[in-house]
C-alpha atoms as a PDB file:
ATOM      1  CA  UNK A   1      -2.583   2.803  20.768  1.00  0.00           C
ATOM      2  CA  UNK A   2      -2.045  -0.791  20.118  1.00  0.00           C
ATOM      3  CA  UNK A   3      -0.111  -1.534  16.759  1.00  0.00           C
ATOM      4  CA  UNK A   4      -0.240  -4.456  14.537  1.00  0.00           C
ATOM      5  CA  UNK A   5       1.689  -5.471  11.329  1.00  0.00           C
ATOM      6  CA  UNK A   6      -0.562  -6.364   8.201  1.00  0.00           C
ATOM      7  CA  UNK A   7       0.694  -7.833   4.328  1.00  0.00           C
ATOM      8  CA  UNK A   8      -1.310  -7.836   1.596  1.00  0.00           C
ATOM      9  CA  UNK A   9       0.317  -9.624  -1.599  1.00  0.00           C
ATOM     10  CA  UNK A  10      -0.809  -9.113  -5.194  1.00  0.00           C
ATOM     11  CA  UNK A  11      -2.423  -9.330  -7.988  1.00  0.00           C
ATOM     12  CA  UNK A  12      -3.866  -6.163  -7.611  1.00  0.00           C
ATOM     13  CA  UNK A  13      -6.126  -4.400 -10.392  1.00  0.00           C
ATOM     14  CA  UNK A  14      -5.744  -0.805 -11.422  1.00  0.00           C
ATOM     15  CA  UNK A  15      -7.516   1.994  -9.728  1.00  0.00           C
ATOM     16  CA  UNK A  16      -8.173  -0.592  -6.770  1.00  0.00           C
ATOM     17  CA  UNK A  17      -8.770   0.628  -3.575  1.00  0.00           C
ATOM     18  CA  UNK A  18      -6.585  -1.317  -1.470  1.00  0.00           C
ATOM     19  CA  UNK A  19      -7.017   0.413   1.986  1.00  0.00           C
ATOM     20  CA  UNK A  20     -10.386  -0.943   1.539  1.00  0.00           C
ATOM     21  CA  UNK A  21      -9.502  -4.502   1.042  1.00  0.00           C
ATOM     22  CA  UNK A  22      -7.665  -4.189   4.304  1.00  0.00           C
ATOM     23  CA  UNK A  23     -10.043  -3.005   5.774  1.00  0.00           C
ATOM     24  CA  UNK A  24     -12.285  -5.612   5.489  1.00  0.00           C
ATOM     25  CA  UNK A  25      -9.286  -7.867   6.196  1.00  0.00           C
ATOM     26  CA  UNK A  26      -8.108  -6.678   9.413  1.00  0.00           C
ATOM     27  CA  UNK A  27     -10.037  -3.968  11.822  1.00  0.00           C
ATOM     28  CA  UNK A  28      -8.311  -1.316  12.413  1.00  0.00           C
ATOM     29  CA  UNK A  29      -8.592   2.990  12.320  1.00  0.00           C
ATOM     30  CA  UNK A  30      -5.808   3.811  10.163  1.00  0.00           C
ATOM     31  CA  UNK A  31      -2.500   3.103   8.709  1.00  0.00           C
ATOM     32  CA  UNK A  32       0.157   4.600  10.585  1.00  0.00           C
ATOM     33  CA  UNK A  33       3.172   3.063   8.404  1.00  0.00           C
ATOM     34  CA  UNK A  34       3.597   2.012   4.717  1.00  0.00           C
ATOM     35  CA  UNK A  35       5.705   0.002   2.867  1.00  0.00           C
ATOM     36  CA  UNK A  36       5.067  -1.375  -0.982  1.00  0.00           C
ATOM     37  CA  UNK A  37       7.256  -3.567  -3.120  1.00  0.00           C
ATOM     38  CA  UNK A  38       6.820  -3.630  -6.234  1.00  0.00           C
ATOM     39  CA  UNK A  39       8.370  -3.520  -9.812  1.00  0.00           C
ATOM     40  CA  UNK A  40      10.781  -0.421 -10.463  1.00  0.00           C
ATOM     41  CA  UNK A  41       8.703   2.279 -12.473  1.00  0.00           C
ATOM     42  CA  UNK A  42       5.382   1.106 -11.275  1.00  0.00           C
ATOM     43  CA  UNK A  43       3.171   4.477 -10.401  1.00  0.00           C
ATOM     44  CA  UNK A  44       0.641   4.524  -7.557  1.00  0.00           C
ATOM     45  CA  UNK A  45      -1.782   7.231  -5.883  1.00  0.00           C
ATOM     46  CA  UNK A  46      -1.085   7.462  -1.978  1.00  0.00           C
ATOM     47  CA  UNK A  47      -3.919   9.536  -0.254  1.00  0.00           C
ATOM     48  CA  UNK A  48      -4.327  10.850  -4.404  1.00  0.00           C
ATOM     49  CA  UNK A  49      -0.589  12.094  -4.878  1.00  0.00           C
ATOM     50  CA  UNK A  50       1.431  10.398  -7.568  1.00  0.00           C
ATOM     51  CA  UNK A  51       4.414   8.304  -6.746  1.00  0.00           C
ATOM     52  CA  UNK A  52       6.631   6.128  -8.837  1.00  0.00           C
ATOM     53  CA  UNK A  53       8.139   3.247  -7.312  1.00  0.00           C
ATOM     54  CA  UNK A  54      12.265   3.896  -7.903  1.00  0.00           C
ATOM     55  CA  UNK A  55      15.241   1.385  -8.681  1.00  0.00           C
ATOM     56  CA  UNK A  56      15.184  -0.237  -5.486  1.00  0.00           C
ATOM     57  CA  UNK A  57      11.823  -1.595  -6.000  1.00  0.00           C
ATOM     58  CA  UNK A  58      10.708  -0.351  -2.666  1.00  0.00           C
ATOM     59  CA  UNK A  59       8.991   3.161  -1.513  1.00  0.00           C
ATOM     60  CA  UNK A  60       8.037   3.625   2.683  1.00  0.00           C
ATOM     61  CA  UNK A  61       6.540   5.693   4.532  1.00  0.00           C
ATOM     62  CA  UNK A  62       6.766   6.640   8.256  1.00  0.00           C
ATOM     63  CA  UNK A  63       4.431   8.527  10.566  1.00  0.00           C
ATOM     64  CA  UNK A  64       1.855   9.254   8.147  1.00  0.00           C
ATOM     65  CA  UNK A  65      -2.163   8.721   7.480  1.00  0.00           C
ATOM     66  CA  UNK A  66      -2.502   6.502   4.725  1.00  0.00           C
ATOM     67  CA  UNK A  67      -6.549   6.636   3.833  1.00  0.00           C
ATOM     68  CA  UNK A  68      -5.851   5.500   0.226  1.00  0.00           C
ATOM     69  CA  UNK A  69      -3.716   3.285  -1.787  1.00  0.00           C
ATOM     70  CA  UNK A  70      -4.875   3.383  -5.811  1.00  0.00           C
ATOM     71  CA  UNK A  71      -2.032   1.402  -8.102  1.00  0.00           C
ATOM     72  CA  UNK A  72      -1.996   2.840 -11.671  1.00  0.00           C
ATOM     73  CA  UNK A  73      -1.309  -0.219 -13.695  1.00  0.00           C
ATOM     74  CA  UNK A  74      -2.715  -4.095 -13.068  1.00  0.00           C
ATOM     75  CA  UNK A  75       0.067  -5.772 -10.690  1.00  0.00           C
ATOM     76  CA  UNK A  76       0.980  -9.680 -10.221  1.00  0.00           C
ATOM     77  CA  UNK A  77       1.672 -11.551  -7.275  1.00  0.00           C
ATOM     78  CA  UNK A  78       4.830 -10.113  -6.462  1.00  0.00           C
ATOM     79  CA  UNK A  79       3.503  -6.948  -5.310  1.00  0.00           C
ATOM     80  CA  UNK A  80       3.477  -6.837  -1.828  1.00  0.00           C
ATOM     81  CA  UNK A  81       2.020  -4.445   0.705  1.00  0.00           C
ATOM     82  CA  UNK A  82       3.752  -3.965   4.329  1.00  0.00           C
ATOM     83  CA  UNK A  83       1.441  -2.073   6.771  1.00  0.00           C
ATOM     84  CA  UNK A  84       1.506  -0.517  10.439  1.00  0.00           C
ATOM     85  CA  UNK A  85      -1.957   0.056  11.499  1.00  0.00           C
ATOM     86  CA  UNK A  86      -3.452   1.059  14.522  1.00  0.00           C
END
């Protein structure tokens, strides 16, 4: 499978779907790699679990299927979205 690197910078709205503004973004199937930076206590839904951003400011993932990517809370520009997509 060809791979590609996408980033997506803030502001983002809560309860945004931001797999979908991707999507219409860039083409691609799915995202095979995730990585979001954002402010240190910030809470988002990945594929509808819970996960709070911790100290470092950063939370990855590898070799997963991210179909959705909800923030909890409105964020600014300095949010920033790091994808692997495929």
């Amino acid at each position: 499978m060809n791979q590609c690197f996408v980033q997506i910078t803030g502001p983002f709205i809560a309860n945004q779907e931001i797999v979908s503004i991707l999507k219409v973004q860039y083409s691609f199937s799915k995202i095979v790699k995730l990585g979001i930076q954002a402010k240190t206590g910030h809470k988002c839904k990945i594929n509808s679990q819970e996960i709070e951003i911790g100290k470092t400011g950063i939370y990855e993932l590898n070799d997963v299927e991210v179909d959705s990517i909800v923030f909890m809370q409105n964020e600014n520009e300095s949010t920033i979205i790091d994808c692997v997509v495929e």
